[in-house]
Structures are given as structure tokens and as C-alpha cells.
PDB file of N, CA and C in Angstrom:
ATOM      1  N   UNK A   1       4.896  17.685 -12.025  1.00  0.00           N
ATOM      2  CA  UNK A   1       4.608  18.161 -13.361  1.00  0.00           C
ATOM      3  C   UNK A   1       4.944  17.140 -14.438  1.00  0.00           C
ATOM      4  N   UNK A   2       5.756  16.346 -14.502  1.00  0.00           N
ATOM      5  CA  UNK A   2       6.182  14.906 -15.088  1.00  0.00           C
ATOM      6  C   UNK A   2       5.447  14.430 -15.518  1.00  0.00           C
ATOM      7  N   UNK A   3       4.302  14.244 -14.627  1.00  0.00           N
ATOM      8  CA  UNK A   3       2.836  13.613 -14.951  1.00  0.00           C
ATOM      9  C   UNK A   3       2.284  13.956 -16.194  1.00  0.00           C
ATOM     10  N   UNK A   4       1.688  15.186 -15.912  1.00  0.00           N
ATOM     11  CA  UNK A   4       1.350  15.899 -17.042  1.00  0.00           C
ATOM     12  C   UNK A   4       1.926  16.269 -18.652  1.00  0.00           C
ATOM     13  N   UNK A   5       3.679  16.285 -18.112  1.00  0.00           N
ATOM     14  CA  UNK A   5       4.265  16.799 -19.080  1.00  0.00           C
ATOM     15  C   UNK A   5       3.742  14.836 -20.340  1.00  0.00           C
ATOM     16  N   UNK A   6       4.217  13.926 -19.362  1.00  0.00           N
ATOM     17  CA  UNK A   6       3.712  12.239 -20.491  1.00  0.00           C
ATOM     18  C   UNK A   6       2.425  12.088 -20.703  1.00  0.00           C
ATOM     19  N   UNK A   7       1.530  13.228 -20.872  1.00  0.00           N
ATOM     20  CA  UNK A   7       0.136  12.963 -21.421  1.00  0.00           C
ATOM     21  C   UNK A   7      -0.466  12.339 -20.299  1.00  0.00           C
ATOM     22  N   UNK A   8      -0.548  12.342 -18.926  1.00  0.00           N
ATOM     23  CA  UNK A   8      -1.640  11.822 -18.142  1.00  0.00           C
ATOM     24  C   UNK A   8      -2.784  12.478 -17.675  1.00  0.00           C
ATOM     25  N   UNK A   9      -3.847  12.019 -18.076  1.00  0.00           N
ATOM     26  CA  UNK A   9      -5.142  12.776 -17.771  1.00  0.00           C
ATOM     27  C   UNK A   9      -5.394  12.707 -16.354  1.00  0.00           C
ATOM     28  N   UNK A  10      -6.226  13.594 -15.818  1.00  0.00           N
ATOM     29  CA  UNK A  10      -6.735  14.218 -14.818  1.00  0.00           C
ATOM     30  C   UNK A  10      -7.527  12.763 -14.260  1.00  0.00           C
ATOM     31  N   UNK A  11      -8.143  12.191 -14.817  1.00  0.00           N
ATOM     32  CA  UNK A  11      -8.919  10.880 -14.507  1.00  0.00           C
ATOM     33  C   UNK A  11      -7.339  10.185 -13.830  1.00  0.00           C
ATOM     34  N   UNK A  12      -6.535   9.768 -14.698  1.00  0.00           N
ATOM     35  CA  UNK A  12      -5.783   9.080 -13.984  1.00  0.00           C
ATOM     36  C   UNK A  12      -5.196   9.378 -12.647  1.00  0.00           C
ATOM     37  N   UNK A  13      -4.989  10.491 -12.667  1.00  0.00           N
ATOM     38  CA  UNK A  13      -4.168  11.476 -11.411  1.00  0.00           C
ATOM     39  C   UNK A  13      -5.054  11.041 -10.503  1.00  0.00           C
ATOM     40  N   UNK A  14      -6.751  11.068 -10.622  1.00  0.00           N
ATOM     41  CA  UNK A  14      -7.728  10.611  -9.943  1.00  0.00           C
ATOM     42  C   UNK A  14      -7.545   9.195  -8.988  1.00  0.00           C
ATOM     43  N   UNK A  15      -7.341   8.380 -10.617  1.00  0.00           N
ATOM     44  CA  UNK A  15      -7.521   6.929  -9.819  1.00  0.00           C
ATOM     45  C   UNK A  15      -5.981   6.342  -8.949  1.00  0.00           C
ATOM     46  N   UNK A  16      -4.835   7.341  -9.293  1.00  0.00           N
ATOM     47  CA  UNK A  16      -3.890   6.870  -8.911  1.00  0.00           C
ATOM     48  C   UNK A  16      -3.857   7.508  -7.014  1.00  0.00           C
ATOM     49  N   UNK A  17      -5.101   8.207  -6.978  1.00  0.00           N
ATOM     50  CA  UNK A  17      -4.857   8.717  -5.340  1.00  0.00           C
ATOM     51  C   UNK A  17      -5.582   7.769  -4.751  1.00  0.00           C
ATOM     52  N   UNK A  18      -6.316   6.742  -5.580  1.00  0.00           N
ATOM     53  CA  UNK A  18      -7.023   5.622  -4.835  1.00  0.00           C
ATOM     54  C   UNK A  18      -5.958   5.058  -3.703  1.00  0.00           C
ATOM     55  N   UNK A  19      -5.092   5.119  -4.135  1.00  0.00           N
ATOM     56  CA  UNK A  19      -4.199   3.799  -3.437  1.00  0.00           C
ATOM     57  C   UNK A  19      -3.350   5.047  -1.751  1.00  0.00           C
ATOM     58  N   UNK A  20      -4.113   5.680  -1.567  1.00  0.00           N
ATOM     59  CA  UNK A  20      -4.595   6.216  -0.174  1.00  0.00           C
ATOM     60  C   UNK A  20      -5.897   6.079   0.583  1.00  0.00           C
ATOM     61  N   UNK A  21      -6.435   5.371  -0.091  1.00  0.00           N
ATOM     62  CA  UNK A  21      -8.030   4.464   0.472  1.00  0.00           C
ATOM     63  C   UNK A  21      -7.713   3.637   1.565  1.00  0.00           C
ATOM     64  N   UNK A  22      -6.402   3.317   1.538  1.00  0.00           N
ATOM     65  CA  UNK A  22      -6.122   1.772   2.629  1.00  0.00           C
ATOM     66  C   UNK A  22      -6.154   2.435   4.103  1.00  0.00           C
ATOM     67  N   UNK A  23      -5.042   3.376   3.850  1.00  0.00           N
ATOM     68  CA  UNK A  23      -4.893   4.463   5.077  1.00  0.00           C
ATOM     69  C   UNK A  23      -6.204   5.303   5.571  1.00  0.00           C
ATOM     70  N   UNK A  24      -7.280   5.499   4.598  1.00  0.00           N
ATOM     71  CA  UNK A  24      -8.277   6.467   4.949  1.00  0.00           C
ATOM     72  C   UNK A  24      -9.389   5.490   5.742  1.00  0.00           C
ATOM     73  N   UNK A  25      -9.215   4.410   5.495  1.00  0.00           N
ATOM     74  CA  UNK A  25     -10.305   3.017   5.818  1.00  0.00           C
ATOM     75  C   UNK A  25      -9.371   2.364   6.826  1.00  0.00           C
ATOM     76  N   UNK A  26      -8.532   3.096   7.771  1.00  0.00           N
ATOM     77  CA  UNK A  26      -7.806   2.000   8.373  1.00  0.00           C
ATOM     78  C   UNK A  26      -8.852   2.074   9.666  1.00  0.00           C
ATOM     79  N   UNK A  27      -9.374   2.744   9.987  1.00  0.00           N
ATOM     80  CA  UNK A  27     -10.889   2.295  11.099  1.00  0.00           C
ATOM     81  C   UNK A  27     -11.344   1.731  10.792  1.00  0.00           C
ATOM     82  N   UNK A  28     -11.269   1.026  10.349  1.00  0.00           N
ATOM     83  CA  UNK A  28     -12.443  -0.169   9.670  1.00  0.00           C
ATOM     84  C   UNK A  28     -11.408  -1.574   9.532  1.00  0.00           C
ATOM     85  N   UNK A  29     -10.402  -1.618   9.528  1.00  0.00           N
ATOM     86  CA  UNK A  29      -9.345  -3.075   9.073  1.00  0.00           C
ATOM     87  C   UNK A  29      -8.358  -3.103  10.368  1.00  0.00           C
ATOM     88  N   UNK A  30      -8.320  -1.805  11.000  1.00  0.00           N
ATOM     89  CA  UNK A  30      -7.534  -2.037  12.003  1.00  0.00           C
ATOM     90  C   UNK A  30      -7.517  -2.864  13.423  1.00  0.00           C
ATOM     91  N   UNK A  31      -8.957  -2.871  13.312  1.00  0.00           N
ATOM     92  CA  UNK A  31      -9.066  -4.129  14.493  1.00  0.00           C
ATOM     93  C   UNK A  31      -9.258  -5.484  14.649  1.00  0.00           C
ATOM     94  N   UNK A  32      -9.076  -5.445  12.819  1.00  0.00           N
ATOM     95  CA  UNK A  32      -8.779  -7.208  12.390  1.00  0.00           C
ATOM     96  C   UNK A  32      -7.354  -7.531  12.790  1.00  0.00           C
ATOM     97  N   UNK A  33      -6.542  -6.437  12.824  1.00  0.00           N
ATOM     98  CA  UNK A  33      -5.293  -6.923  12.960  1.00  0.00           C
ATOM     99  C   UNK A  33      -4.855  -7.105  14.691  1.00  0.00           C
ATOM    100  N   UNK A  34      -5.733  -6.373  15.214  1.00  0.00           N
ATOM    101  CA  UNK A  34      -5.712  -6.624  16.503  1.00  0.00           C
ATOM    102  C   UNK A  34      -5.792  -7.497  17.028  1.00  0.00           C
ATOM    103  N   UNK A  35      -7.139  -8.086  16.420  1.00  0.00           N
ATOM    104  CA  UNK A  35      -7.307  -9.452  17.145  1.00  0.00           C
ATOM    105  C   UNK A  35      -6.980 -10.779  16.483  1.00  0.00           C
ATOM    106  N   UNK A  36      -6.660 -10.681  15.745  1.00  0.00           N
ATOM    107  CA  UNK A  36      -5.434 -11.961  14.819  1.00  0.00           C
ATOM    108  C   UNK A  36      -4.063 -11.426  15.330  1.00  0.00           C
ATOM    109  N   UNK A  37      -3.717 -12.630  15.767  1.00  0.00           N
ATOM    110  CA  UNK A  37      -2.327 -13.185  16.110  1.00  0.00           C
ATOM    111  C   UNK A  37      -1.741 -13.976  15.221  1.00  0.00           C
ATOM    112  N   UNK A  38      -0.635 -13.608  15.077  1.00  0.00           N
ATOM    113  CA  UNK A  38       0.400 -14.484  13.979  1.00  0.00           C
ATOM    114  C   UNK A  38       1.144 -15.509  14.729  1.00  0.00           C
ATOM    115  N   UNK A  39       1.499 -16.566  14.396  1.00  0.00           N
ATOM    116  CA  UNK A  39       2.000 -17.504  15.220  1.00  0.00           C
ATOM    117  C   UNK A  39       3.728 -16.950  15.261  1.00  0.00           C
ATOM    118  N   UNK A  40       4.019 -16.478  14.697  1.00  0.00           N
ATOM    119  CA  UNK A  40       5.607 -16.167  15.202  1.00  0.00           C
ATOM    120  C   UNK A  40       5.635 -14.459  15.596  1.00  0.00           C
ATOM    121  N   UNK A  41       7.099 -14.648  16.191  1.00  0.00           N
ATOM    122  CA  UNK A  41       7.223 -13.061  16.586  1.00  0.00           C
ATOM    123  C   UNK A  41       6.614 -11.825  17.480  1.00  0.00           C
ATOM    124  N   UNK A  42       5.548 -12.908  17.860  1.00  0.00           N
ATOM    125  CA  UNK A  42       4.252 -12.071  18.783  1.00  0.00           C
ATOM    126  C   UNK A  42       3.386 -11.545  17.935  1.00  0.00           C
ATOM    127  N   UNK A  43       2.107 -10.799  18.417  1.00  0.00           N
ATOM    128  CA  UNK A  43       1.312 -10.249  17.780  1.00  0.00           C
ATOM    129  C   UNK A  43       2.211  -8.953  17.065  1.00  0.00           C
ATOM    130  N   UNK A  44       2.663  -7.747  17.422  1.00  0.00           N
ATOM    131  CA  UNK A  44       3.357  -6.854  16.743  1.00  0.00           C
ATOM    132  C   UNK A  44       4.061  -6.930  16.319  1.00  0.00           C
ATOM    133  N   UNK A  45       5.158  -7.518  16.392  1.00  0.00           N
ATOM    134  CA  UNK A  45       6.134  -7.738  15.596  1.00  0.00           C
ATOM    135  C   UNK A  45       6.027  -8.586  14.075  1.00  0.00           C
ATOM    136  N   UNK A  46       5.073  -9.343  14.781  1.00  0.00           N
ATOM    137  CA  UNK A  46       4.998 -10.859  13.242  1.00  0.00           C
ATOM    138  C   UNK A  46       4.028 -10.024  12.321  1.00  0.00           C
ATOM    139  N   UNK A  47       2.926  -8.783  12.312  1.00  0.00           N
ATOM    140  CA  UNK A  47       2.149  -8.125  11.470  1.00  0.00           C
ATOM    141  C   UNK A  47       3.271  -7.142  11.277  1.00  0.00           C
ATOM    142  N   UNK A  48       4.168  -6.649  12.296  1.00  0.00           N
ATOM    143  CA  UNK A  48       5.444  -5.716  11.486  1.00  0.00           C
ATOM    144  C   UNK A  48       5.945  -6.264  10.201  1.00  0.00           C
ATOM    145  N   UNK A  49       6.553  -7.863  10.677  1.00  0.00           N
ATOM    146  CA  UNK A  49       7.234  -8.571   9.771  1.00  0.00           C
ATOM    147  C   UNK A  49       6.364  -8.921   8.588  1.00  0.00           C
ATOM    148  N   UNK A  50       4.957  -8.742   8.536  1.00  0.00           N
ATOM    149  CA  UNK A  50       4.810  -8.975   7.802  1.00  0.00           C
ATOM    150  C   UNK A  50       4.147  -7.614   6.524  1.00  0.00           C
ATOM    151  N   UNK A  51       3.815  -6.785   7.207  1.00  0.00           N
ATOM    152  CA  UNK A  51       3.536  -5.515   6.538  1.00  0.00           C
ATOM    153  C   UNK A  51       4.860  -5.096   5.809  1.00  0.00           C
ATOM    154  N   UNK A  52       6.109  -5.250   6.496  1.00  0.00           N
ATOM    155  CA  UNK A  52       7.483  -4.996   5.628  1.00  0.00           C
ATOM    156  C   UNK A  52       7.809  -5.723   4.251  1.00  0.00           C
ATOM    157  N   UNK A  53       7.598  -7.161   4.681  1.00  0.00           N
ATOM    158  CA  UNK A  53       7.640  -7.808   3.768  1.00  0.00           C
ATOM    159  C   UNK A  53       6.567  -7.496   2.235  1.00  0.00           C
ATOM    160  N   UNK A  54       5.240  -7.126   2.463  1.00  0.00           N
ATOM    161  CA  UNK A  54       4.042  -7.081   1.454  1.00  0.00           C
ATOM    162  C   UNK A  54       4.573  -5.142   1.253  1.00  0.00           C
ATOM    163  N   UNK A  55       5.782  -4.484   2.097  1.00  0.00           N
ATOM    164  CA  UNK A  55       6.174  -2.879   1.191  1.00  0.00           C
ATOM    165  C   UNK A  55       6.915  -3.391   0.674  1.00  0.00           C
ATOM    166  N   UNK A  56       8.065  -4.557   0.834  1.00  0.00           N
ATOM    167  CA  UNK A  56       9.528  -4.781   0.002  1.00  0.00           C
ATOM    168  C   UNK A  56       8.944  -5.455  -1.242  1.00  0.00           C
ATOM    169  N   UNK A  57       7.383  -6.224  -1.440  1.00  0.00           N
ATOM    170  CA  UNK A  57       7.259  -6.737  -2.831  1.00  0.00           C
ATOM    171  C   UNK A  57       6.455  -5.803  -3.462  1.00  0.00           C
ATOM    172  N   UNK A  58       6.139  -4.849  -3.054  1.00  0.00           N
ATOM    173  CA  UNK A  58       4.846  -3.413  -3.785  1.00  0.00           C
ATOM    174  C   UNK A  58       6.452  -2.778  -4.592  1.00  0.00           C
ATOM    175  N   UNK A  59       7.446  -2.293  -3.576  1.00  0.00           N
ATOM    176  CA  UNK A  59       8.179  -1.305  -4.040  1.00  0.00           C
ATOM    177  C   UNK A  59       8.853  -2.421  -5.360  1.00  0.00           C
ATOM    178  N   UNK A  60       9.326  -3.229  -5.035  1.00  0.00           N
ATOM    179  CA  UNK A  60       9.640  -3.771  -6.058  1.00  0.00           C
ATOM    180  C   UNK A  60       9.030  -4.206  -7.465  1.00  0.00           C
ATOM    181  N   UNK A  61       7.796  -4.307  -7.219  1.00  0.00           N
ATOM    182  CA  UNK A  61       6.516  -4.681  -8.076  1.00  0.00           C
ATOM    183  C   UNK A  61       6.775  -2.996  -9.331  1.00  0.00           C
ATOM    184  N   UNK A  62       6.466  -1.689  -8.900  1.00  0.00           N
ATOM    185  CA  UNK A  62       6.728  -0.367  -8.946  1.00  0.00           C
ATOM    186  C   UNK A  62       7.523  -0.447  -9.981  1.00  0.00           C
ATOM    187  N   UNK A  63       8.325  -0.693  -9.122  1.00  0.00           N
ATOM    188  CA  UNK A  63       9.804  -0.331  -9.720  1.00  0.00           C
ATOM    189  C   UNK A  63      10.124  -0.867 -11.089  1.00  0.00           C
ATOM    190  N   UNK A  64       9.711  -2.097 -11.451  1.00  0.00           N
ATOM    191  CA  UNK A  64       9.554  -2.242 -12.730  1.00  0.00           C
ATOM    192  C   UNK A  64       8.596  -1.956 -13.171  1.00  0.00           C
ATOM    193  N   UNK A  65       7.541  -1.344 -13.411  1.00  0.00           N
ATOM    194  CA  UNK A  65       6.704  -0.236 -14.027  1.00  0.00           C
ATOM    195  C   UNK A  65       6.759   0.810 -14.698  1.00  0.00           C
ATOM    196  N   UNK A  66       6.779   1.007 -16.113  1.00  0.00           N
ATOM    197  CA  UNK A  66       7.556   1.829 -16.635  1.00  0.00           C
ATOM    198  C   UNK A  66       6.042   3.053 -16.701  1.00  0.00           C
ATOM    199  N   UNK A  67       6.656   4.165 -16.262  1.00  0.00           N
ATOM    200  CA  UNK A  67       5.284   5.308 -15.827  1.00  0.00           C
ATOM    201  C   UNK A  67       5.262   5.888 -16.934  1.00  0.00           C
ATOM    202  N   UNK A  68       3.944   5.747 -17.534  1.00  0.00           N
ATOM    203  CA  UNK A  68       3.277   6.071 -18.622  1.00  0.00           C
ATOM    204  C   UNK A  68       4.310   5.969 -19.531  1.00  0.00           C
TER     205      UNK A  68
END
């Protein structure tokens, strides 16, 4: 309700569910990652290491974002 209560329109609420597109399209990107290999860590682990790394700079990115 936060949302609403700082004046955010319905459009925005909209475009802010975009950023569940990645997950809804992961049939489609997921077998790039399959078949690329990272040179360290093995194939799973080094796309672990590196998917952690690209959440620890989003959350941080966020976090200084002052919402609406």
C-alpha cells in the first residue's frame, strides 16, 4: 500500500513487474548458459559465481534508490 499511499500510478506498478520478464523468458536464455562454459570454477559453479555477483551489484544499485 506504500506504493500508492507516494502517488504511484497504476502504469508504474505496471512497468515495475517488467523486471519478472527475465524469469518468464528463462526458456529461451537458459540454454545459452548451458552451453557456455566459464573458464573458472566449472561450468556451474563459475555462472553461480557469477549470477551472485550481478544480485550483490542490483541489490546494491536499489538500495540507493530513493522510491518515489
Amino acid at each position: 500500500m506504500w506504493i500508492s499511499y507516494k502517488g504511484a500510478s497504476n502504469v508504474l506498478v505496471g512497468v515495475a513487474a517488467t523486471f519478472a520478464l527475465p524469469y518468464t523468458f528463462k526458456f529461451l536464455w537458459a540454454p545459452l548458459l548451458d552451453r557456455f562454459h566459464l573458464p573458472f570454477l566449472g561450468r556451474r559453479r563459475g555462472w553461480l559465481l557469477v549470477v551472485q555477483l550481478a544480485l550483490f551489484a542490483s541489490i546494491a544499485v536499489l538500495s540507493r534508490i530513493e522510491p518515489l
